[in-house]
Each structure stands twice: as structure tokens, then as C-alpha cells.
PDB file of N, CA and C in Angstrom:
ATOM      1  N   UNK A   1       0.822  -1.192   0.000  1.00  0.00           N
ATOM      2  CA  UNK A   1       0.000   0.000   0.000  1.00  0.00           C
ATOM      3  C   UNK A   1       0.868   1.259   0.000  1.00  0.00           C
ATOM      4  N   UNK A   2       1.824   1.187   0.840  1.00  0.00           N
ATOM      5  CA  UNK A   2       2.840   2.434   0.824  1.00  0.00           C
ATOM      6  C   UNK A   2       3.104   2.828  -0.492  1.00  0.00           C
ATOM      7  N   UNK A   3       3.833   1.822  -1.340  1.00  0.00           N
ATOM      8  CA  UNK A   3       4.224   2.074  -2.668  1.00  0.00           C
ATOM      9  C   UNK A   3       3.463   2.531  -3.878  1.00  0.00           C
ATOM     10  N   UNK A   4       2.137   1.905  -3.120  1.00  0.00           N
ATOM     11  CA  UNK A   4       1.310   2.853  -4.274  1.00  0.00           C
ATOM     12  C   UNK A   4       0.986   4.441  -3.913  1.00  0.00           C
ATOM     13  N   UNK A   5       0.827   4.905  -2.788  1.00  0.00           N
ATOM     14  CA  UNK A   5       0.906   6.040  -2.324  1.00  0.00           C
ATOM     15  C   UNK A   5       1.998   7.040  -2.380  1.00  0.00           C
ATOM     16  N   UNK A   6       3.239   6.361  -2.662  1.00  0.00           N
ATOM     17  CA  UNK A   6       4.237   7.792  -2.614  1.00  0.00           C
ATOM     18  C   UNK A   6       4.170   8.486  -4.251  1.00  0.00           C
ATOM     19  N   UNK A   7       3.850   7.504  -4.653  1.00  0.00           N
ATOM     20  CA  UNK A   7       3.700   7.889  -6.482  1.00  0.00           C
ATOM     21  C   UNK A   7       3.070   9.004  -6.725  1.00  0.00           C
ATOM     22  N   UNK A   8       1.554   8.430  -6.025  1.00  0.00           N
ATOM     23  CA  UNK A   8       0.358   9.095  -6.284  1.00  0.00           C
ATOM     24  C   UNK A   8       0.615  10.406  -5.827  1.00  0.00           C
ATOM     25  N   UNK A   9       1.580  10.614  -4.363  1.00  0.00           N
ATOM     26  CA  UNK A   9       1.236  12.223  -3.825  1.00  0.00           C
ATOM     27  C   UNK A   9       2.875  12.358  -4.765  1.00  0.00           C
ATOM     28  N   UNK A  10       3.313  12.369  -5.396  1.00  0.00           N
ATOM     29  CA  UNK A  10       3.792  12.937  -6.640  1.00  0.00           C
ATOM     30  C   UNK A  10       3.353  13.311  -7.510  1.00  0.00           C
ATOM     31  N   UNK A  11       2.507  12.687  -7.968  1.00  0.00           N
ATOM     32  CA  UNK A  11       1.619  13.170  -8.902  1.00  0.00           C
ATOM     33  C   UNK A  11       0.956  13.896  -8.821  1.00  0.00           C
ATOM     34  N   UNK A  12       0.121  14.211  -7.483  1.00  0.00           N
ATOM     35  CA  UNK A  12      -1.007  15.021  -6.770  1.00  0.00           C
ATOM     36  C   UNK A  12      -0.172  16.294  -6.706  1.00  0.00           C
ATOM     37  N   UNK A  13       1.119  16.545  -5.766  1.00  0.00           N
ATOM     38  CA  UNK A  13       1.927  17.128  -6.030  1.00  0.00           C
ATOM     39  C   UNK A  13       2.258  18.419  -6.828  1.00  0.00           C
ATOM     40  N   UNK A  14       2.822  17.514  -8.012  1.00  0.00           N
ATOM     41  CA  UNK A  14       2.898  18.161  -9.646  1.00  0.00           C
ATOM     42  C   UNK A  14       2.029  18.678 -10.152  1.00  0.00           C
ATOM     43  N   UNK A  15       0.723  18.124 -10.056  1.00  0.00           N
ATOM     44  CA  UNK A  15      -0.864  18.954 -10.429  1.00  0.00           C
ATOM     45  C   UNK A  15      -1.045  19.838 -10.068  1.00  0.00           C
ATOM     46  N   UNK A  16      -0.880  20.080  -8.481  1.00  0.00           N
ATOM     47  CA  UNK A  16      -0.946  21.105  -7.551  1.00  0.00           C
ATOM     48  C   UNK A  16       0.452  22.482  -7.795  1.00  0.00           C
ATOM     49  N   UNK A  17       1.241  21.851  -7.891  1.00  0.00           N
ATOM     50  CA  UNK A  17       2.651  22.677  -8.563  1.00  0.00           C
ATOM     51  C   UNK A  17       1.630  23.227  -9.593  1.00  0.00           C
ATOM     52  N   UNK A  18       1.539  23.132 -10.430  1.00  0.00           N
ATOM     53  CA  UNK A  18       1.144  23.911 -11.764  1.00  0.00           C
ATOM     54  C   UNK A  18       0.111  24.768 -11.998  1.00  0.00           C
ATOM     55  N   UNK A  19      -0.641  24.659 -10.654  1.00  0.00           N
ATOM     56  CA  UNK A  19      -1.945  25.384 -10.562  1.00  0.00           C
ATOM     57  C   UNK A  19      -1.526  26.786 -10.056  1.00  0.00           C
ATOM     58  N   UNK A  20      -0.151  26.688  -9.252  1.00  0.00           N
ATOM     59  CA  UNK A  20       0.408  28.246  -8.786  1.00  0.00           C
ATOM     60  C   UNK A  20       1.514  28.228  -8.863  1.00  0.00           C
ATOM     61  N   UNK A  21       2.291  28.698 -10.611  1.00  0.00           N
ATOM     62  CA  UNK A  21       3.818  28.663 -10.497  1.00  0.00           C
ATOM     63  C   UNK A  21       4.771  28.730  -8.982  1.00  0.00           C
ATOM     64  N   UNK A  22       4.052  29.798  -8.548  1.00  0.00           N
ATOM     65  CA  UNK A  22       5.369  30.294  -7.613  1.00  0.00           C
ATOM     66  C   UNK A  22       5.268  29.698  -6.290  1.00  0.00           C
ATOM     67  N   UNK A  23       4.201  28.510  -5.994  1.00  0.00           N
ATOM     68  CA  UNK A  23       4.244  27.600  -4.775  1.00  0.00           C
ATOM     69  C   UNK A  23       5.518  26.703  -5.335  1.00  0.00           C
ATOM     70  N   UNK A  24       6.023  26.098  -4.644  1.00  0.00           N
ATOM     71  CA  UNK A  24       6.477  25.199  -4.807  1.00  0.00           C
ATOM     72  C   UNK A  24       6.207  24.414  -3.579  1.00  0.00           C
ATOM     73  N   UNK A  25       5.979  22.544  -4.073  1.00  0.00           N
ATOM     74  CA  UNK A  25       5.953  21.654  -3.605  1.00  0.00           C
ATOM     75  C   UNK A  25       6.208  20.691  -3.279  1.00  0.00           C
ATOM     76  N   UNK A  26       6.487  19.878  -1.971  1.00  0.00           N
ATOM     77  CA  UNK A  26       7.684  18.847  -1.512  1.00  0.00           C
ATOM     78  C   UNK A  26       6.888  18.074  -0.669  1.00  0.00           C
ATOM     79  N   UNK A  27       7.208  16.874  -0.981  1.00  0.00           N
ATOM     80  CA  UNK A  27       6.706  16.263  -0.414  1.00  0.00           C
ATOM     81  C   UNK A  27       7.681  14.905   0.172  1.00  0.00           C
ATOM     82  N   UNK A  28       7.469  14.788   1.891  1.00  0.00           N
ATOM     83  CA  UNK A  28       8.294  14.226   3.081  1.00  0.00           C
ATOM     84  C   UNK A  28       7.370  12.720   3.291  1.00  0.00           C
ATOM     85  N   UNK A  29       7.860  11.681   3.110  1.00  0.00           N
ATOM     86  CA  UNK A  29       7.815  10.539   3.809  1.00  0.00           C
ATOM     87  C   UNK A  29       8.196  10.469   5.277  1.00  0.00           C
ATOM     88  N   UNK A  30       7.094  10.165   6.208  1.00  0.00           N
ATOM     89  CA  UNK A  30       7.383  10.354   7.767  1.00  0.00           C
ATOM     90  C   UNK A  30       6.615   9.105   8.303  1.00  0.00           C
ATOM     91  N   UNK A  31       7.147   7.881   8.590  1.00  0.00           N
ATOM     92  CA  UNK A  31       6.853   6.999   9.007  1.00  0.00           C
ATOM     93  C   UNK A  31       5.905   6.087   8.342  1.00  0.00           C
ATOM     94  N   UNK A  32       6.071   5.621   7.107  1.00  0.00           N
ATOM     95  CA  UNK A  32       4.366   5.400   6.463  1.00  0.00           C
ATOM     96  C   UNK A  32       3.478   6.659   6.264  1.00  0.00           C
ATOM     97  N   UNK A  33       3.662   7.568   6.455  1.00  0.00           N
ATOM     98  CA  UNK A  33       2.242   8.739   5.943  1.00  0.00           C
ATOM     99  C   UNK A  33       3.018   9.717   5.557  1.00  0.00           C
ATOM    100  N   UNK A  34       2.598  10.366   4.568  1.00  0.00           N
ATOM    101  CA  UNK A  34       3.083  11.635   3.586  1.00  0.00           C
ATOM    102  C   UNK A  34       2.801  13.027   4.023  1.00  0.00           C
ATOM    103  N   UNK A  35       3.787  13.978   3.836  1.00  0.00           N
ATOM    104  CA  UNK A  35       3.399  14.958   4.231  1.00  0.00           C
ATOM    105  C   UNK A  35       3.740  15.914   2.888  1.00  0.00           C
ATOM    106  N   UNK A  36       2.551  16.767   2.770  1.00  0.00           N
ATOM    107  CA  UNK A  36       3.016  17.549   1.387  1.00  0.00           C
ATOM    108  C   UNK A  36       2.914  18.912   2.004  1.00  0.00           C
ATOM    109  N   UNK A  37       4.308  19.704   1.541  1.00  0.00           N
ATOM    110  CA  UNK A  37       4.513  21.314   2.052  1.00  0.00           C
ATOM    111  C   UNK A  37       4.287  22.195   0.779  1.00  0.00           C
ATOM    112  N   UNK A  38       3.457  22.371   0.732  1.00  0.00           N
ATOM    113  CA  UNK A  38       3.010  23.724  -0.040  1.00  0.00           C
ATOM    114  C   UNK A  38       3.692  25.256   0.514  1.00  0.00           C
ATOM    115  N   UNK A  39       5.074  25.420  -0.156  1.00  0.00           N
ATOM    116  CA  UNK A  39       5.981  26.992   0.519  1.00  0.00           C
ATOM    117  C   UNK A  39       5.926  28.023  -0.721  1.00  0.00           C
ATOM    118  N   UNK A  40       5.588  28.680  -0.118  1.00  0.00           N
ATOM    119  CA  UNK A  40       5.139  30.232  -0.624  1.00  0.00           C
ATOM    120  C   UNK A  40       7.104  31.060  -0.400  1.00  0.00           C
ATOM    121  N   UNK A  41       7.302  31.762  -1.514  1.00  0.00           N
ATOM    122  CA  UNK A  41       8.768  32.947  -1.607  1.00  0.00           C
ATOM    123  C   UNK A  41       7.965  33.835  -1.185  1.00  0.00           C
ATOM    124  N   UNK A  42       7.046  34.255  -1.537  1.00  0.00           N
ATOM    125  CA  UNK A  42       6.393  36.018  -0.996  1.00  0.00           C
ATOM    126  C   UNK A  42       5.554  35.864  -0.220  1.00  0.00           C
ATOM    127  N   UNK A  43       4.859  36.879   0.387  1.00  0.00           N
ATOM    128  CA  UNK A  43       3.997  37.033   0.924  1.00  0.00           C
ATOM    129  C   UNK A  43       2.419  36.423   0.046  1.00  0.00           C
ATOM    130  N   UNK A  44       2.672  36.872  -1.255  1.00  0.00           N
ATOM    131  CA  UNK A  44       1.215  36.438  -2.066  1.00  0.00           C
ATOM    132  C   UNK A  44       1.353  34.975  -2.032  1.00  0.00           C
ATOM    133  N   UNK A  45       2.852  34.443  -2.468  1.00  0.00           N
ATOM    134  CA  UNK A  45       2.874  33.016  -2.404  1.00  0.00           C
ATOM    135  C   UNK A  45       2.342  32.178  -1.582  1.00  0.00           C
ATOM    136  N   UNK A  46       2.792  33.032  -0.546  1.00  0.00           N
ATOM    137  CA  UNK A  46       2.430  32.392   1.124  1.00  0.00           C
ATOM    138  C   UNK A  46       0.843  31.979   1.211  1.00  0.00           C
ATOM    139  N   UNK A  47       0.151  32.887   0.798  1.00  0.00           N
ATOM    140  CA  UNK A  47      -1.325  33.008   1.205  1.00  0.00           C
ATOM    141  C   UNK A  47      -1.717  32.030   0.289  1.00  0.00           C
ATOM    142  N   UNK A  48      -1.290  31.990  -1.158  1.00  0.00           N
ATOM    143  CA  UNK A  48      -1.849  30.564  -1.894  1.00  0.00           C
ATOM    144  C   UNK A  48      -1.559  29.476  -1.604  1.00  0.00           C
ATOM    145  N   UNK A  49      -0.275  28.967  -0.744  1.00  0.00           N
ATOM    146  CA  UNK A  49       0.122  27.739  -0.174  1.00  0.00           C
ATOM    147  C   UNK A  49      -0.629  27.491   1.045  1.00  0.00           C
ATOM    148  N   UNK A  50      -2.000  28.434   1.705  1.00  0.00           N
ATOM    149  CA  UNK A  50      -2.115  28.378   2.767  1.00  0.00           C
ATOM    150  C   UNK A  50      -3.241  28.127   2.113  1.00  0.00           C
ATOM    151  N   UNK A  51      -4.194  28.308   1.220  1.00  0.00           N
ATOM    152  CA  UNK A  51      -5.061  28.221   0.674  1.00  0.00           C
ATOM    153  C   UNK A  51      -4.993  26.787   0.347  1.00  0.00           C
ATOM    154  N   UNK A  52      -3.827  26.411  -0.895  1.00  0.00           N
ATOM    155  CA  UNK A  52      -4.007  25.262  -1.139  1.00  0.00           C
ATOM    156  C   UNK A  52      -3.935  24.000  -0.267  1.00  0.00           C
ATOM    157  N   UNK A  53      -2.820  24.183   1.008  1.00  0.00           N
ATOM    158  CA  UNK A  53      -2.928  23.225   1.993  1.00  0.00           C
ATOM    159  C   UNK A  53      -4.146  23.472   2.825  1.00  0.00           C
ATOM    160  N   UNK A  54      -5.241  24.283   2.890  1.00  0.00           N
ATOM    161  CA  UNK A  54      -6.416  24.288   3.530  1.00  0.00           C
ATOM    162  C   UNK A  54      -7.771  23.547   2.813  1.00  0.00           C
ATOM    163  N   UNK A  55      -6.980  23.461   1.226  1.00  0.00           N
ATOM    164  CA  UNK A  55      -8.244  22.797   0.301  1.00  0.00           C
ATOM    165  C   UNK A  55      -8.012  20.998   0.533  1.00  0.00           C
ATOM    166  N   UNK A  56      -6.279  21.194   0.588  1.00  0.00           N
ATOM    167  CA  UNK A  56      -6.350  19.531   0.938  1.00  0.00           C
ATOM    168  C   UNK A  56      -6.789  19.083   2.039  1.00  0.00           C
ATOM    169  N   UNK A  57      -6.530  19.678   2.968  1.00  0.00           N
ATOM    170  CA  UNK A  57      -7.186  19.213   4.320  1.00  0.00           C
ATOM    171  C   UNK A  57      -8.319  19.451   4.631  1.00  0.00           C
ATOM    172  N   UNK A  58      -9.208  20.186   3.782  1.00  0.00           N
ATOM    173  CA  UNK A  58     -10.847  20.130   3.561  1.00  0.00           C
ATOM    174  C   UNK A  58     -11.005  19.210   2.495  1.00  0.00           C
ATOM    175  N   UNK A  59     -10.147  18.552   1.598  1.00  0.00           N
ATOM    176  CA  UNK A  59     -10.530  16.875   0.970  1.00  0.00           C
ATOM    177  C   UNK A  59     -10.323  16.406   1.863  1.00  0.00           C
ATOM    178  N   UNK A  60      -9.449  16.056   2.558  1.00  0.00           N
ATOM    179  CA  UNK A  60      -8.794  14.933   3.472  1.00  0.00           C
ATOM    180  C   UNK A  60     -10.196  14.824   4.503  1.00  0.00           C
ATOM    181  N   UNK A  61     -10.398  15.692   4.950  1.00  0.00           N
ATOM    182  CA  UNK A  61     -11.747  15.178   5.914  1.00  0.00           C
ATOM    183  C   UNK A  61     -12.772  15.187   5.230  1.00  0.00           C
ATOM    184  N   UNK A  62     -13.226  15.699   4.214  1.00  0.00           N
ATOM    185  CA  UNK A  62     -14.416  14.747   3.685  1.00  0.00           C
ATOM    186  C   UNK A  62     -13.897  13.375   2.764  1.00  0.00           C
ATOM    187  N   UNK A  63     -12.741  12.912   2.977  1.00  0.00           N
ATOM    188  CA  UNK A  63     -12.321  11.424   2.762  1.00  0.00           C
ATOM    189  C   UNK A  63     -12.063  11.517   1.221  1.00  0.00           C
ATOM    190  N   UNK A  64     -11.762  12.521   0.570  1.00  0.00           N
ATOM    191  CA  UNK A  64     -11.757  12.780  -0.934  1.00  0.00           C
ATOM    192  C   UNK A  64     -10.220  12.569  -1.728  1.00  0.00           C
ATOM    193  N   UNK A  65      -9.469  12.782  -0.563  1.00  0.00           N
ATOM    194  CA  UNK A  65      -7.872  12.099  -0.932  1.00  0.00           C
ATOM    195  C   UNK A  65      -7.788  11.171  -0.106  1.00  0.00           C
ATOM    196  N   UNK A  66      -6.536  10.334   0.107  1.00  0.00           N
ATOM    197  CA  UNK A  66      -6.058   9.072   0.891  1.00  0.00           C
ATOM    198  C   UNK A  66      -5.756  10.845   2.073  1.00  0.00           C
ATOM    199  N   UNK A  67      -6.430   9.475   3.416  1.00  0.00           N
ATOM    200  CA  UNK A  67      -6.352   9.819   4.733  1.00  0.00           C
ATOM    201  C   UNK A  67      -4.951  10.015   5.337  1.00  0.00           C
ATOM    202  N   UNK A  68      -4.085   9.502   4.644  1.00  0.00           N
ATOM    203  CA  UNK A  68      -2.372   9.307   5.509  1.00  0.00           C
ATOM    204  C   UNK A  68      -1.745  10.406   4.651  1.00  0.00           C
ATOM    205  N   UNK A  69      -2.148  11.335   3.980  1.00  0.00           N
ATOM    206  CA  UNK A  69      -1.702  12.508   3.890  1.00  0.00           C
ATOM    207  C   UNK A  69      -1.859  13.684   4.200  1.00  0.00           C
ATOM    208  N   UNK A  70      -0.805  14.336   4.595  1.00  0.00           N
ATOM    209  CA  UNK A  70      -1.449  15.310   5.246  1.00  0.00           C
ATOM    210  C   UNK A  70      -0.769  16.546   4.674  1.00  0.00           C
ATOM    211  N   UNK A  71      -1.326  17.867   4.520  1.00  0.00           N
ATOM    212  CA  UNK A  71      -0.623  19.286   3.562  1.00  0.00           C
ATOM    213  C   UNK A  71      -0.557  20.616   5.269  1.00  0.00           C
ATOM    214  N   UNK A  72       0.816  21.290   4.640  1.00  0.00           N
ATOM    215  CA  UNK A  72       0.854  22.259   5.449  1.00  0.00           C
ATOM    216  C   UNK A  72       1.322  23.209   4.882  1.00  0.00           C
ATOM    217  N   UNK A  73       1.668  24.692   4.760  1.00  0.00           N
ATOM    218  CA  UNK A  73       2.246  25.774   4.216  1.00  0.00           C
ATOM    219  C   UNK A  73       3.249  26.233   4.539  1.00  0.00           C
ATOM    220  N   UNK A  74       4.334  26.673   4.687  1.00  0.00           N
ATOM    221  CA  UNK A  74       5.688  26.609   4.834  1.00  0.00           C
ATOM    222  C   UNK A  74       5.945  28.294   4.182  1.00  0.00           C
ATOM    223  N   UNK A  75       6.121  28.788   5.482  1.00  0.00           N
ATOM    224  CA  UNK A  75       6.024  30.508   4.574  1.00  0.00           C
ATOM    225  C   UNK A  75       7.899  30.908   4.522  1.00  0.00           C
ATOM    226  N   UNK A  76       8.690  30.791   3.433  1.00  0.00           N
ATOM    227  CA  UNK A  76       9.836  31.249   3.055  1.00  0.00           C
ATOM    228  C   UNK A  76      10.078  32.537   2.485  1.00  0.00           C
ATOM    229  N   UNK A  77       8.970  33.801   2.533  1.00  0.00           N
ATOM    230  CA  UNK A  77       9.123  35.081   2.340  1.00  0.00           C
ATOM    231  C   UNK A  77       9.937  36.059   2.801  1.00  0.00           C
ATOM    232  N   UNK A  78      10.533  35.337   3.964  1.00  0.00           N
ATOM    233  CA  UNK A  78      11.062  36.058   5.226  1.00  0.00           C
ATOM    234  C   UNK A  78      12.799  36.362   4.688  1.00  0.00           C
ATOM    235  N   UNK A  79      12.873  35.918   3.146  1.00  0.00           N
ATOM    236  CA  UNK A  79      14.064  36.332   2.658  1.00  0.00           C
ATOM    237  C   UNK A  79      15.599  35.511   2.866  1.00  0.00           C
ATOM    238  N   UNK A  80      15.114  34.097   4.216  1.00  0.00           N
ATOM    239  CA  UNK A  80      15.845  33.462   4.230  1.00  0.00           C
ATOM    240  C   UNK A  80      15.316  32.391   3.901  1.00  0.00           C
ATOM    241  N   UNK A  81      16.524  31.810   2.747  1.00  0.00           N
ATOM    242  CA  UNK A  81      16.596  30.307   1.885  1.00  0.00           C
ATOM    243  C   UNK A  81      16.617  29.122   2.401  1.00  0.00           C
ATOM    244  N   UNK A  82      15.715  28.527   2.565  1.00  0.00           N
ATOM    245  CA  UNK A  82      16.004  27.426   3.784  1.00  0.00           C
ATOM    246  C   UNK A  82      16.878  26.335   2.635  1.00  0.00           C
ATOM    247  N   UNK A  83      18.090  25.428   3.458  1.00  0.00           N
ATOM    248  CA  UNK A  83      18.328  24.284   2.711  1.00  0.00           C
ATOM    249  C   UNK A  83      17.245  23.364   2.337  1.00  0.00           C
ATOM    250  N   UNK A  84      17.611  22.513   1.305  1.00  0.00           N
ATOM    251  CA  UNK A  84      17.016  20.977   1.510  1.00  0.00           C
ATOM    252  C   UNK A  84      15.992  20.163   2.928  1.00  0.00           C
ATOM    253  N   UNK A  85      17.424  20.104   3.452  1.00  0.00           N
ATOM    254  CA  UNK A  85      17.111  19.288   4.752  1.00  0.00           C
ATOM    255  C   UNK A  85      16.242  19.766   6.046  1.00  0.00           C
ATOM    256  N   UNK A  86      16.525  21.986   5.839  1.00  0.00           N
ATOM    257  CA  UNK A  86      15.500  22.621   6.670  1.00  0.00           C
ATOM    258  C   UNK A  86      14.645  22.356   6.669  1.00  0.00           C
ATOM    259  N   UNK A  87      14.141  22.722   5.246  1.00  0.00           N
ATOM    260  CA  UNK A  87      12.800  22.603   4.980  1.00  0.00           C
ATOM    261  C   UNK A  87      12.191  21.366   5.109  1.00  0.00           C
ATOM    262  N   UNK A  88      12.774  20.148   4.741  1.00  0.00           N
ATOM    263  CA  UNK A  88      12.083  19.145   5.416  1.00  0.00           C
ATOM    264  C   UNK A  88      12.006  19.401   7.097  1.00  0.00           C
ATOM    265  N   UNK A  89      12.356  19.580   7.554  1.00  0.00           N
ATOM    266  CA  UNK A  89      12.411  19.530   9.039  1.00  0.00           C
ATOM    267  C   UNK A  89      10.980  20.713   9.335  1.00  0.00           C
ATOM    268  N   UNK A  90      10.815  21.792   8.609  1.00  0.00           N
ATOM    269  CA  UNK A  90      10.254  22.614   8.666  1.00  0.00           C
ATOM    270  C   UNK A  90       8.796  21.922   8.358  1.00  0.00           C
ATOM    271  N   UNK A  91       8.512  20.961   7.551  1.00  0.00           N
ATOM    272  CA  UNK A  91       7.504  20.476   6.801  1.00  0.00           C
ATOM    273  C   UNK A  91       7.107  19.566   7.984  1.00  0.00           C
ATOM    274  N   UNK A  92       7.922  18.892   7.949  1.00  0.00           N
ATOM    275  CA  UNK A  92       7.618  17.864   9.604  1.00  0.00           C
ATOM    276  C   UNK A  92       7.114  19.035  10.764  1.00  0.00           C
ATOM    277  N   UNK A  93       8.012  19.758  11.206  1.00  0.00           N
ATOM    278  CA  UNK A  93       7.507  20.396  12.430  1.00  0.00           C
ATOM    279  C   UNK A  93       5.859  20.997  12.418  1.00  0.00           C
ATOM    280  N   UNK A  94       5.640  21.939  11.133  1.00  0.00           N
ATOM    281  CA  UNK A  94       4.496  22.085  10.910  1.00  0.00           C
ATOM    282  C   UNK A  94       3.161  21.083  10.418  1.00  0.00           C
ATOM    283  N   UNK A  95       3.851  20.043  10.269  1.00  0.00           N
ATOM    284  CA  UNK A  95       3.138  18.355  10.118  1.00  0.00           C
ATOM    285  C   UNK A  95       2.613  18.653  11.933  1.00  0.00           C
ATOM    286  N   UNK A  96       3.714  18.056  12.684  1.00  0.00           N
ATOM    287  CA  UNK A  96       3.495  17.513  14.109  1.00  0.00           C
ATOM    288  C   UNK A  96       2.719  18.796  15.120  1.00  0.00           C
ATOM    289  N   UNK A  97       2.733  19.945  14.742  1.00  0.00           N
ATOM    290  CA  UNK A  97       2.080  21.738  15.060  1.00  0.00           C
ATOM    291  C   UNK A  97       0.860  21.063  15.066  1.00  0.00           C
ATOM    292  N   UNK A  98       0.188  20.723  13.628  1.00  0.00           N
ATOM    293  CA  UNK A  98      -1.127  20.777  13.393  1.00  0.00           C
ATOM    294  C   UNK A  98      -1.896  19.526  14.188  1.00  0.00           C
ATOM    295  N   UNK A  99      -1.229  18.436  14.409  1.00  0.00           N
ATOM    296  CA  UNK A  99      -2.062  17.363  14.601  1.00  0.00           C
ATOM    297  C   UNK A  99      -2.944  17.577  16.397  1.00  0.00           C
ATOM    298  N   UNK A 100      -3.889  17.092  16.621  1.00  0.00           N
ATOM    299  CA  UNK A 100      -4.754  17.228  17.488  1.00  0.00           C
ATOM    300  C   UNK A 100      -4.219  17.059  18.499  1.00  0.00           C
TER     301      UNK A 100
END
């Protein structure tokens, strides 16, 4: 089941990439469940990555994507470049922020 899922939120991903050039999107494997970071460069960016990780997680609870993913927004406007490895860490932290 895993293996069919990391594909898919690649794909989901890339769809989502193209709907707002200037989001860019990454997506973190964290124990069996996916986490996709929707990060905004500007301030406008910001607000559409917050948008779009608010549309997935309004699918996700009406059960409209797979349940073991989860989207968060990642605001990088602030002029500093996060590495690679930040930003994963950044994607996780705001993963583990949101949960109940």
C-alpha cells in the first residue's frame, strides 16, 4: 500500500505545482504517511500555499484524498533560503504543530 501512495502524492503534487507557479511543492515521507509542504517565496505566495494546503485538508476530511496525507504551508518570504534538509524539518515540524 505504501508504494502505491508515494507515487500518487507525486503526482497530486505536480498537479498542484502547476496550478500556482510560484508555490512550490515537496513532499516528506514520515513513518508510512506523507506529508506535502506547499511553501510560498512572498507574501502572495504564502497566502496561496495556505489556501491550497487548507483545500487539501478540507478533501482529506471529507475522505476525498487518501487519509495518511497530510498538507501544510511553509512561509519562506522572510528572505531566508532554507536548505534541503530545513525545509524538510520545517515540513515535519508544521506536520506535528497541526495534529490534534
Amino acid at each position: 500500500m505504501k508504494r502505491q501512495i508515494l507515487p500518487a502524492v507525486i503526482v497530486l503534487g505536480l498537479a498542484f505545482a502547476g496550478t500556482a507557479s510560484a508555490v512550490e511543492t515537496y513532499t516528506v515521507d514520515e513513518n508510512g504517511y506523507a506529508v506535502i509542504g506547499f511553501v510560498g517565496h512572498s507574501p502572495e505566495d504564502f497566502a496561496r500555499a495556505q489556501q491550497q494546503a487548507k483545500g487539501w485538508e478540507r478533501d482529506r476530511h471529507l475522505m476525498l484524498v487518501p487519509q495518511s496525507i497530510k498538507a501544510v504551508a511553509i512561509d519562506e518570504s522572510q528572505g531566508v533560503a532554507l536548505s534541503d534538509e530545513q525545509l524538510k524539518q520545517a515540513i515535519v515540524a508544521a506536520s506535528v504543530a497541526k495534529r490534534p
